[in-house]
N, C-alpha and C. Protein backbone atom coordinates (compact mmCIF):
# COMPACT_ATOMS: atom_id res chain seq x y z
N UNK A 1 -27.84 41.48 13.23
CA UNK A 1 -29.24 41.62 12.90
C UNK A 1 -29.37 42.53 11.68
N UNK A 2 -30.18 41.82 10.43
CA UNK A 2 -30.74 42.90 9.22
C UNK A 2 -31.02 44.09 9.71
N UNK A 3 -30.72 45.14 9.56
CA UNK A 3 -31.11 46.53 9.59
C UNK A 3 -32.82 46.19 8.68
N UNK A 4 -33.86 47.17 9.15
CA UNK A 4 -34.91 47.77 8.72
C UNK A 4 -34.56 48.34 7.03
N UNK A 5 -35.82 48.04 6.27
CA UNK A 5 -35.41 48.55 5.35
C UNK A 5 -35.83 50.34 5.06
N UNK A 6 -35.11 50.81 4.34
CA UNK A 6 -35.47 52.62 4.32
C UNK A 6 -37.24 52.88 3.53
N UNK A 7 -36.88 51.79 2.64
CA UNK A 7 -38.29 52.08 1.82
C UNK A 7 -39.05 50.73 1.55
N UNK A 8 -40.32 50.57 1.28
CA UNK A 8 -40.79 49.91 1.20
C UNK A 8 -42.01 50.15 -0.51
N UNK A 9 -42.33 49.24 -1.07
CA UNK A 9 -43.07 49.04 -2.36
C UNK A 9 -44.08 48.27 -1.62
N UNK A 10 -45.54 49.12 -1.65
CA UNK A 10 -46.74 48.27 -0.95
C UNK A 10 -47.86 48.59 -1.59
N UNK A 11 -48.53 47.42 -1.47
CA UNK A 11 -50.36 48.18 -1.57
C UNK A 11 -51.15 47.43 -0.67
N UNK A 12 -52.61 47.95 -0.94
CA UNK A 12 -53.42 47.60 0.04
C UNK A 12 -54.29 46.56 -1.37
N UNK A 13 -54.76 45.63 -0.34
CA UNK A 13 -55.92 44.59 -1.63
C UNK A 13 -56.09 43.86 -0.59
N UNK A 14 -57.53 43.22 -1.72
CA UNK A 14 -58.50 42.23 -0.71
C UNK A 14 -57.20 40.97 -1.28
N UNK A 15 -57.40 39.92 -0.21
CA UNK A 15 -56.38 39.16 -0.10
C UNK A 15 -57.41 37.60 -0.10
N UNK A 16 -57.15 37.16 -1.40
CA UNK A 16 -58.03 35.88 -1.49
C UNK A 16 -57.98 34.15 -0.44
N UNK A 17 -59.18 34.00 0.23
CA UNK A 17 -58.93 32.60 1.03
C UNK A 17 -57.96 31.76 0.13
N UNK A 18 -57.85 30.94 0.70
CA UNK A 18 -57.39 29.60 0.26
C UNK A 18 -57.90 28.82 -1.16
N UNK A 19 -59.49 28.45 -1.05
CA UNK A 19 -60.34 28.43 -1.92
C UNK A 19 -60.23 28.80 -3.14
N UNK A 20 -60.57 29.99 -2.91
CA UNK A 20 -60.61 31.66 -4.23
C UNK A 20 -59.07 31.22 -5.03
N UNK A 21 -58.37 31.48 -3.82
CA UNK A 21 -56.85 31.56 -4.67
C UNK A 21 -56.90 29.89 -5.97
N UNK A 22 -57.46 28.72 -5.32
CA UNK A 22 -57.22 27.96 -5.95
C UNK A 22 -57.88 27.81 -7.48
N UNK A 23 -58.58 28.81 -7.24
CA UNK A 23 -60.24 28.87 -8.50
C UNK A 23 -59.57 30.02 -9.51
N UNK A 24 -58.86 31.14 -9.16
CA UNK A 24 -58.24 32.20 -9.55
C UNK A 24 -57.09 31.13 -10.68
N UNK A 25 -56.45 30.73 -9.74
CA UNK A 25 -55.58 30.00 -10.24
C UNK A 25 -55.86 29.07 -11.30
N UNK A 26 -56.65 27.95 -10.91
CA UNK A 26 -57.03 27.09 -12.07
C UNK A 26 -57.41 27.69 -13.40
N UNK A 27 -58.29 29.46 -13.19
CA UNK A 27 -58.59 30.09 -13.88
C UNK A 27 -57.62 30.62 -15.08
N UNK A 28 -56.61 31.01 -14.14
CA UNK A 28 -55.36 31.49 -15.23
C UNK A 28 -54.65 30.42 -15.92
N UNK A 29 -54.76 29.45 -15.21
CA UNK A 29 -54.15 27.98 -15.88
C UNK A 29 -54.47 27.80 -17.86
N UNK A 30 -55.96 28.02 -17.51
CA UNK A 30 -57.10 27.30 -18.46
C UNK A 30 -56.92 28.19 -19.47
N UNK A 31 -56.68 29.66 -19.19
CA UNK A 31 -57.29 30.40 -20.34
C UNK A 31 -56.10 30.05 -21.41
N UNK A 32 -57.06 30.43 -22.71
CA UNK A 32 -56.20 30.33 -23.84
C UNK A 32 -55.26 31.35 -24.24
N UNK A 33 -54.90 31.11 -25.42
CA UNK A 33 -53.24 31.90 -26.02
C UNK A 33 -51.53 32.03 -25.02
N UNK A 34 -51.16 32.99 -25.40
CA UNK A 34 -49.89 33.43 -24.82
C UNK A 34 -50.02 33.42 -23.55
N UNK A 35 -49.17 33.87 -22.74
CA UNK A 35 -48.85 34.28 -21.24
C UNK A 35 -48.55 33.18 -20.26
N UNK A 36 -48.08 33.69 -19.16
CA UNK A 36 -47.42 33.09 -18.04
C UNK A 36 -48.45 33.38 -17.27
N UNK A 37 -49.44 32.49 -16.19
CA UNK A 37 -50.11 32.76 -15.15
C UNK A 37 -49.18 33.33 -13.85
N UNK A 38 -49.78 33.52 -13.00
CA UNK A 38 -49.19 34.54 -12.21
C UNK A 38 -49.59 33.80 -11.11
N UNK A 39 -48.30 33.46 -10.32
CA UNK A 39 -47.99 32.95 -9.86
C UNK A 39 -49.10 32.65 -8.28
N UNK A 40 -49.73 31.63 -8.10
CA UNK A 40 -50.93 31.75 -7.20
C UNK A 40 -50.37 32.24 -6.13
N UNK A 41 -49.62 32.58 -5.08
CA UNK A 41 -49.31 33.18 -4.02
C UNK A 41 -49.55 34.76 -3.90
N UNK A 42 -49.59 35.32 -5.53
CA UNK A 42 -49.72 36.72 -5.91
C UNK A 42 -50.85 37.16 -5.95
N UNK A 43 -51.73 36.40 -6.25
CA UNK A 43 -52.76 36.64 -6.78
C UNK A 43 -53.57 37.07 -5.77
N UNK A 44 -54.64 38.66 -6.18
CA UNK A 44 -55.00 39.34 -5.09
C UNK A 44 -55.58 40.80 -6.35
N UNK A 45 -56.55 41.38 -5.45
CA UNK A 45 -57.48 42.53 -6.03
C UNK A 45 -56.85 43.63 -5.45
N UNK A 46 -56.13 44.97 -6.12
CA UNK A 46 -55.63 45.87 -5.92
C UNK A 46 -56.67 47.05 -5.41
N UNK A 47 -56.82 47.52 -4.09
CA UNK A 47 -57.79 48.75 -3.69
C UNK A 47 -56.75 49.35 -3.89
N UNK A 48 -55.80 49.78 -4.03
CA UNK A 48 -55.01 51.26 -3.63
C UNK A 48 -53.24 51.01 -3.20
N UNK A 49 -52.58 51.01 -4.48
CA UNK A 49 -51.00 51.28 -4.74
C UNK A 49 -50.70 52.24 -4.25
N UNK A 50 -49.75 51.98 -3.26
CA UNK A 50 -48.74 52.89 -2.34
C UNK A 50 -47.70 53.12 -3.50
N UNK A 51 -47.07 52.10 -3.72
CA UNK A 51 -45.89 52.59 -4.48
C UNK A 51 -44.63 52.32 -3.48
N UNK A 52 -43.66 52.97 -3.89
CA UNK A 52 -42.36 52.90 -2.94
C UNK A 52 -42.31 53.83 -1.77
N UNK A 53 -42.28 53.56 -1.23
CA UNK A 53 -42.93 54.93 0.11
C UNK A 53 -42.03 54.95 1.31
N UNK A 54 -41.12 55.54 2.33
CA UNK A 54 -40.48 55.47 3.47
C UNK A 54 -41.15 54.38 4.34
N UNK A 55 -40.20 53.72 4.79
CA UNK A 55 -40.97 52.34 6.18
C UNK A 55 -41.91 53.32 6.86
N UNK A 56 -42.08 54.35 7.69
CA UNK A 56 -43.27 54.69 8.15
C UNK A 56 -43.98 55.36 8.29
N UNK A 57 -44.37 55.51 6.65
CA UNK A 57 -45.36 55.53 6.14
C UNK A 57 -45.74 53.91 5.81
N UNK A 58 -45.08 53.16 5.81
CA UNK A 58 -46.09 51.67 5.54
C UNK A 58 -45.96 51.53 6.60
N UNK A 59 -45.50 51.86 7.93
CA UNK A 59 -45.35 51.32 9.35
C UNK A 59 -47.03 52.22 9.38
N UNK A 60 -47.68 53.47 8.92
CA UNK A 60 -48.75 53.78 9.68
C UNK A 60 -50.02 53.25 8.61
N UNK A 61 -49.93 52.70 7.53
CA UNK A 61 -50.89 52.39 7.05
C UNK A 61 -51.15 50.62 7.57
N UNK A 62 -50.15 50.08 7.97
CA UNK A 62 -49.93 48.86 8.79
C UNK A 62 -50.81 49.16 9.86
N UNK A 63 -50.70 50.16 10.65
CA UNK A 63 -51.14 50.28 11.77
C UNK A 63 -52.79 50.86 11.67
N UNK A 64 -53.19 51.38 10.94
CA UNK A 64 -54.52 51.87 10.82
C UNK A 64 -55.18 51.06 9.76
N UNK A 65 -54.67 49.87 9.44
CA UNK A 65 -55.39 48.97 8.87
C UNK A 65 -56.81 48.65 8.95
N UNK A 66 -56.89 48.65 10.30
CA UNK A 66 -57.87 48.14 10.84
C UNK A 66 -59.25 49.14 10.49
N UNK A 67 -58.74 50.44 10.08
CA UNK A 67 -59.94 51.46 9.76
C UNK A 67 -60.55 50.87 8.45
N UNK A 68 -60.07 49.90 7.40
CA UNK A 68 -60.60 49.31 6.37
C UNK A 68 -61.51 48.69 6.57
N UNK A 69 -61.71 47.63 7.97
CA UNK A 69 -62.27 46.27 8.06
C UNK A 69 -64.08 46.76 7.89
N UNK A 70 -64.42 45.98 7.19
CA UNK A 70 -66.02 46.30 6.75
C UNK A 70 -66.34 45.09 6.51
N UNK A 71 -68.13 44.80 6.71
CA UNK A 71 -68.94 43.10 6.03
C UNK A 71 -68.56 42.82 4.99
N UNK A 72 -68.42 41.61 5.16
CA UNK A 72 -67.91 40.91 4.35
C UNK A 72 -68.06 40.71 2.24
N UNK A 73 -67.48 41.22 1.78
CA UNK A 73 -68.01 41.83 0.78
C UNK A 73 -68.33 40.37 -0.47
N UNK A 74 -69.31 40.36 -1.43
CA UNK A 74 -69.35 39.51 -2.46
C UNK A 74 -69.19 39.68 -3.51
N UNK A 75 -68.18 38.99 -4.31
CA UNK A 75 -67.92 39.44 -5.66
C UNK A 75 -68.35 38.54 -6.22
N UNK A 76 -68.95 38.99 -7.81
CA UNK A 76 -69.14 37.87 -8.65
C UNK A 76 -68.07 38.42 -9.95
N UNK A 77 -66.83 37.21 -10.00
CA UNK A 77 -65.70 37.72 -10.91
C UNK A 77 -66.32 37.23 -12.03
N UNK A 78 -66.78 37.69 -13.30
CA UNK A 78 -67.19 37.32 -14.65
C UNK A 78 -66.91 37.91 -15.69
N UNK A 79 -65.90 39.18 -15.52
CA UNK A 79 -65.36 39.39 -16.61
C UNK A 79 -64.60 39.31 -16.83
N UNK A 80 -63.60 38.93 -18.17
CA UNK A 80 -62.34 38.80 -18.77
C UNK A 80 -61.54 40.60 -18.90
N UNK A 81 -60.68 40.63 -18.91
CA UNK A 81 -60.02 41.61 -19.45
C UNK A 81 -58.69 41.85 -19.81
N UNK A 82 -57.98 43.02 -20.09
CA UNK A 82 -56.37 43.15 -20.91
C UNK A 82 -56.30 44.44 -20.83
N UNK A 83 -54.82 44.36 -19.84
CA UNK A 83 -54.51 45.74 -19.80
C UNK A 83 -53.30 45.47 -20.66
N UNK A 84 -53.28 46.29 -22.24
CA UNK A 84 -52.37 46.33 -23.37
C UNK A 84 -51.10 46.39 -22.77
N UNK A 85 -50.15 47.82 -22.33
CA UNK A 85 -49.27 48.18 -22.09
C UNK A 85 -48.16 46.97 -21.23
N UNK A 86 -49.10 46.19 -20.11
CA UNK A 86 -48.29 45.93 -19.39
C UNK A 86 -48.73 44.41 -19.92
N UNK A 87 -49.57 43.91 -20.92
CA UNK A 87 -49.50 42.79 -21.11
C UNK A 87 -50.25 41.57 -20.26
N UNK A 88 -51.57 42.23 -18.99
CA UNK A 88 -52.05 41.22 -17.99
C UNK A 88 -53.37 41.10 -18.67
N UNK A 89 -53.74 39.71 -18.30
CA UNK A 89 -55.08 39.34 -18.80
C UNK A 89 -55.48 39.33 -17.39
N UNK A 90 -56.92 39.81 -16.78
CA UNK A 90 -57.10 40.01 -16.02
C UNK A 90 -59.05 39.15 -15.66
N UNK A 91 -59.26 39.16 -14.48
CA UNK A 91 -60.73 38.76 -14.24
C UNK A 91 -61.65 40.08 -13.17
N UNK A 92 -62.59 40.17 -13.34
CA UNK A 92 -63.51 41.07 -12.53
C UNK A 92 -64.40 41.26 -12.54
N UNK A 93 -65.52 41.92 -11.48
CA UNK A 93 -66.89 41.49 -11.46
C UNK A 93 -67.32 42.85 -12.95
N UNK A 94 -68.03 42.50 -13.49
CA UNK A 94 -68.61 43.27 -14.30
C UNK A 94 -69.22 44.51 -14.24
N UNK A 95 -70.17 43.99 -12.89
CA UNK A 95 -71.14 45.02 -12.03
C UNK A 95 -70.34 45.07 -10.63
N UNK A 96 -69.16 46.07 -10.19
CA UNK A 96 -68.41 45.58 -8.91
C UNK A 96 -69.49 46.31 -8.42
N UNK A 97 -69.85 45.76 -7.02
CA UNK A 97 -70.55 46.56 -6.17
C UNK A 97 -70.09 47.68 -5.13
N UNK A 98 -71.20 48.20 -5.05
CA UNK A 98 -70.44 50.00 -4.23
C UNK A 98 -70.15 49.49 -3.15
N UNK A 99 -70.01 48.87 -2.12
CA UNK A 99 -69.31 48.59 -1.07
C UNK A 99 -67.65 48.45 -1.60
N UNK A 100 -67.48 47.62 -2.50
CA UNK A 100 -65.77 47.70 -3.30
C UNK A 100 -65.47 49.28 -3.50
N UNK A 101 -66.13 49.65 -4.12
CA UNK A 101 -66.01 51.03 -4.91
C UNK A 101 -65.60 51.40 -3.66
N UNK A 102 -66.40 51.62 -2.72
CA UNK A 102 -66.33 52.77 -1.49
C UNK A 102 -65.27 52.28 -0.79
N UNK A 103 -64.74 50.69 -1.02
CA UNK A 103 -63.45 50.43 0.47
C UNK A 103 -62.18 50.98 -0.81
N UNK A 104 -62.25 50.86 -1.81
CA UNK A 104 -61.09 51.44 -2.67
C UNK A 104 -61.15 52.94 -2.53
N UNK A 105 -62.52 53.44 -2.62
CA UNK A 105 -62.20 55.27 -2.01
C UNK A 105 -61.51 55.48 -0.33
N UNK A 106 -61.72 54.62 0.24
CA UNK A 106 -61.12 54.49 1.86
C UNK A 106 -60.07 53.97 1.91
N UNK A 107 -59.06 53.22 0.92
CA UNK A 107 -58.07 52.76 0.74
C UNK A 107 -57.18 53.94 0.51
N UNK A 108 -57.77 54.52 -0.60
CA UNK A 108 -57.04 56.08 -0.93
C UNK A 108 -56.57 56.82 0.23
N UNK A 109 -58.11 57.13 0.41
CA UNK A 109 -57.63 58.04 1.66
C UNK A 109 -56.87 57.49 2.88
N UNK A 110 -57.05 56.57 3.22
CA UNK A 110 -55.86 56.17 4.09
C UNK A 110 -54.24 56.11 3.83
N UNK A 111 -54.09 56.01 2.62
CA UNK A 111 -53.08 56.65 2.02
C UNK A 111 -52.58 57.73 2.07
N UNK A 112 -53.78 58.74 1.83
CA UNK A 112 -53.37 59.81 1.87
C UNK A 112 -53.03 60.60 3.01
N UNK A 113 -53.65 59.67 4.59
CA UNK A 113 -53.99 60.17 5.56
C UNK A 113 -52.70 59.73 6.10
N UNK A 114 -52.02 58.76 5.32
CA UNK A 114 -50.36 58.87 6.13
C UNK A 114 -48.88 59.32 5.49
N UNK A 115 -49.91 60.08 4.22
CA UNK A 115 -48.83 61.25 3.54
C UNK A 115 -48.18 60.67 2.41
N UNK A 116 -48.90 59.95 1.96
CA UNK A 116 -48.73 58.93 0.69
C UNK A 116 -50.10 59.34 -0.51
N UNK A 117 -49.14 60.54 -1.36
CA UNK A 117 -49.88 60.49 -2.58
C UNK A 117 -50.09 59.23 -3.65
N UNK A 118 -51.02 58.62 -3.90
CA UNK A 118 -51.00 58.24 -5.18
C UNK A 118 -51.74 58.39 -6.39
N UNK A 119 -51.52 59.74 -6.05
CA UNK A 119 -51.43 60.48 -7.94
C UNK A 119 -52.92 61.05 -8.11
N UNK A 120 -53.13 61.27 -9.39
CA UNK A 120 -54.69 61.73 -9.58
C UNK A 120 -55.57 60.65 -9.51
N UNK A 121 -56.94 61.15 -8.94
CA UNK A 121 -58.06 59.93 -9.17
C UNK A 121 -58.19 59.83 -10.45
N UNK A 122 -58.60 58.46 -10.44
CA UNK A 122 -58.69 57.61 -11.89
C UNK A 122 -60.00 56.26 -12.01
N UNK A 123 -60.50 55.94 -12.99
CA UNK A 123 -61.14 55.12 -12.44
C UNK A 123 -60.77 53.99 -11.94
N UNK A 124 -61.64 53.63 -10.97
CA UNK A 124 -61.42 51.94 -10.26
C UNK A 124 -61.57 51.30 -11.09
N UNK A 125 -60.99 50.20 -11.66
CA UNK A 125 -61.38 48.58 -12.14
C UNK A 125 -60.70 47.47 -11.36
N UNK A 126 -61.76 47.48 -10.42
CA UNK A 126 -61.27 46.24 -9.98
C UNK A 126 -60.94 44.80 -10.62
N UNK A 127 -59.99 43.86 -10.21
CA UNK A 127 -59.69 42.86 -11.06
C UNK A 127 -58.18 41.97 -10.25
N UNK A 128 -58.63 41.21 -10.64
CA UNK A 128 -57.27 40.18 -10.44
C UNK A 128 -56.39 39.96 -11.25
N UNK A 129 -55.11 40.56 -11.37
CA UNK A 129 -53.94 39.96 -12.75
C UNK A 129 -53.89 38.32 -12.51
N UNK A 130 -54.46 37.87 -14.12
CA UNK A 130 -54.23 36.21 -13.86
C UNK A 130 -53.08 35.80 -14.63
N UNK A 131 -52.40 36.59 -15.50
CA UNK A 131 -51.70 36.27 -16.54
C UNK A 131 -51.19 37.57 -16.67
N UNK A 132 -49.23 37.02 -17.11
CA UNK A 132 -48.47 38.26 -17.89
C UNK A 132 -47.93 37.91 -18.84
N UNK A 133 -47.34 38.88 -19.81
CA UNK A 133 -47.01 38.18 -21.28
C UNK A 133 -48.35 37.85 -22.31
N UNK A 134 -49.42 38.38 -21.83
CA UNK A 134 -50.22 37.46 -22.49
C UNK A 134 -51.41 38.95 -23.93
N UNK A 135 -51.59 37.84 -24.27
CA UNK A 135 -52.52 38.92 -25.65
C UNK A 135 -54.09 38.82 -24.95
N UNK A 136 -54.80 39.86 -25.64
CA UNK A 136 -56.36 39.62 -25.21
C UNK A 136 -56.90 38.51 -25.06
N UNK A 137 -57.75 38.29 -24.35
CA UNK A 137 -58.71 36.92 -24.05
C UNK A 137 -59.42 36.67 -25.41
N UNK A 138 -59.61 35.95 -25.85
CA UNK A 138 -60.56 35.48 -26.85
C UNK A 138 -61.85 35.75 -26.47
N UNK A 139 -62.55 35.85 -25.37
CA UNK A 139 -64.03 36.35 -25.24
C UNK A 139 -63.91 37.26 -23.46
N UNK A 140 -65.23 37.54 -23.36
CA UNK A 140 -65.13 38.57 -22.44
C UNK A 140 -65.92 37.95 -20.93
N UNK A 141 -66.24 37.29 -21.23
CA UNK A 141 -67.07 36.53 -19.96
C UNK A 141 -66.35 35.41 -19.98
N UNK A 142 -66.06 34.54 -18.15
CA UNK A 142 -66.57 33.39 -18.15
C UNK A 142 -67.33 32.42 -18.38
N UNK A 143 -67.20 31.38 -18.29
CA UNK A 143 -68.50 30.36 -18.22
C UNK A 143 -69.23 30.18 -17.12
N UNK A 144 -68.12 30.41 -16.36
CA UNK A 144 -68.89 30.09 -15.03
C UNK A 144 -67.93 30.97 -14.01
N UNK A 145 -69.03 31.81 -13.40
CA UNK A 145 -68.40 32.71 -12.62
C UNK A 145 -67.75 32.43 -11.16
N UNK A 146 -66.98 33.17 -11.00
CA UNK A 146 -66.44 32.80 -9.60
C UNK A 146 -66.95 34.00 -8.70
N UNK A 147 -67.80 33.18 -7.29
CA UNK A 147 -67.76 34.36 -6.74
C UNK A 147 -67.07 33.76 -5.33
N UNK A 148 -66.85 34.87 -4.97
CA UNK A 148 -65.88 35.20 -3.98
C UNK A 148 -66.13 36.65 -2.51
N UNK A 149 -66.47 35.65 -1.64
CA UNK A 149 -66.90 36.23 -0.32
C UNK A 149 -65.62 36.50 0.31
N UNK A 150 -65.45 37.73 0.71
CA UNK A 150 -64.11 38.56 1.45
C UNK A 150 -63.88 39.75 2.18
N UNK A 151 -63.49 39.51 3.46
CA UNK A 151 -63.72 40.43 4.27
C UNK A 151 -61.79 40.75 4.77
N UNK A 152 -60.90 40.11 3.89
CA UNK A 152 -59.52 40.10 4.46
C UNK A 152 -58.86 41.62 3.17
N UNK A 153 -58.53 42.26 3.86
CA UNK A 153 -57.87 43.21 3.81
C UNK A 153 -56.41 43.21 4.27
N UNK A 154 -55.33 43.53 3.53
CA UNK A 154 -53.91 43.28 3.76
C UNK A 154 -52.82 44.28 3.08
N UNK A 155 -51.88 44.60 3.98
CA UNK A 155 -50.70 45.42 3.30
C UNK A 155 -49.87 44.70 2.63
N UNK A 156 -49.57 44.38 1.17
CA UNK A 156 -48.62 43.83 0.66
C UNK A 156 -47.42 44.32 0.42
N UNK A 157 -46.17 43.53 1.21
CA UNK A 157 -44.95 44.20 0.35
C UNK A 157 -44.43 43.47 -1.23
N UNK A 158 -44.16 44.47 -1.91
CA UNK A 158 -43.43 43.37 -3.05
C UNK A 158 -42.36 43.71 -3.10
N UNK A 159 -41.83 42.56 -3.15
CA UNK A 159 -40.04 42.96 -2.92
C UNK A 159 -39.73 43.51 -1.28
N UNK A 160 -38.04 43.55 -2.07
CA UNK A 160 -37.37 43.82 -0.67
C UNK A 160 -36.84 45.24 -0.72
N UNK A 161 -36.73 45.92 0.29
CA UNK A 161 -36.32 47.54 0.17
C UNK A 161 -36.31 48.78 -1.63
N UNK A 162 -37.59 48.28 -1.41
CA UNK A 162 -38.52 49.02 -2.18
C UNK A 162 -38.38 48.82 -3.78
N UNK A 163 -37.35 47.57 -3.94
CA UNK A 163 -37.26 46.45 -5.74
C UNK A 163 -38.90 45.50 -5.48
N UNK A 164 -39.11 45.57 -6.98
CA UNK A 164 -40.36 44.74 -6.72
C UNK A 164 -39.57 43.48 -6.93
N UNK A 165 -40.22 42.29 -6.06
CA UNK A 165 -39.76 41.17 -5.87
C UNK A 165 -41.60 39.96 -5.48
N UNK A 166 -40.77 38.85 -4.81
CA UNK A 166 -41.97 38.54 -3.86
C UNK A 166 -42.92 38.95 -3.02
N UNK A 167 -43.86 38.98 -2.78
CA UNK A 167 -45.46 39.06 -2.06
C UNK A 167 -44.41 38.87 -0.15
N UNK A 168 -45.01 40.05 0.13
CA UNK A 168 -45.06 39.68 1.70
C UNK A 168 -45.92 40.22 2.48
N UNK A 169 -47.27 39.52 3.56
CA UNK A 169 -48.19 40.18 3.90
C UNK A 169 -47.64 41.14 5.35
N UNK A 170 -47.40 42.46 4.80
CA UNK A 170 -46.91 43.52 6.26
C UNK A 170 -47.96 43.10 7.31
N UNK A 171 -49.25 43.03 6.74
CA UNK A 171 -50.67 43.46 7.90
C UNK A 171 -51.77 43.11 7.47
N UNK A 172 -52.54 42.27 8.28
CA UNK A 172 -54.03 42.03 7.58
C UNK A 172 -55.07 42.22 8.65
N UNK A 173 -56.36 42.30 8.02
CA UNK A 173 -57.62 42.51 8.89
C UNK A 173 -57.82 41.07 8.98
């Protein structure tokens, strides 16, 4: 039997239906210039990077998951964006609403509440990586917005003993 791994690379994010994922997707397909879309199985809104952290500490944020679960939240994704450094063209609501804001401040702290710093506060931008490799978007809005109703909350691992690799869902609401 595999031994347990020592460490684990996780975060917490809203975790898109079936649907969403396919609209996300088609999304990154379409856009113009450079980049590689990202791969639809990945694709997902980051509340709060663990990072590489001991198994349990992701064994207790697994387990108190459930302190996340809140109504069902609505996004309207309509903006384009580009984070330079790492090269992602990205999508997000323009106006995110404070229910997001506030489950990404409760994401933190649940983090923090199982001894998992991650780092100084910074601002939130919420967003979906749709693309890597890629240069700025040519404009800043969609045409047509995607919105997206979501109440699934999930621990992602990436990778295996704490290498980033593939998407694996530890835990979901």
């Amino acid at each position: 039997m595999a031994e347990a791994p020592e460490f684990r690379r996780v975060f917490l994010a809203l975790w898109p239906d079936t649907a969403t994922r396919e609209r996300l997707d088609r999304l990154g397909r379409t856009l113009d210039g450079p980049g590689r879309p990202i791969p639809p199985e990945h694709l997902h809104l980051t509340l709060a990077f663990a990072g590489t952290v001991p198994a349990g500490q992701a064994d207790c944020l697994a387990g108190h998951l459930g302190s996340l679960a809140s109504d069902p939240l609505e996004l309207t994704l309509d903006r384009l964006g580009h984070f330079a450094r790492p090269r992602i063209t990205w999508v997000g609501p323009d106006d995110p609403p404070a229910a997001l804001l506030d489950l990404a401040d409760r994401a933190h702290a649940l983090c923090r509440e199982c001894g998992i710093d991650t780092g100084p506060p910074r601002p939130f931008r919420p967003h979906v990586s749709l693309r890597r490799h890629a240069a700025p978007p040519a404009r800043e809005r969609i045409e047509t917005p995607l919105y997206w109703a979501t109440d699934t909350i999930a621990l992602i691992e990436s990778g295996r003993d704490g290498h980033p690799g593939p998407y694996r869902i530890l835990a979901r609401t």
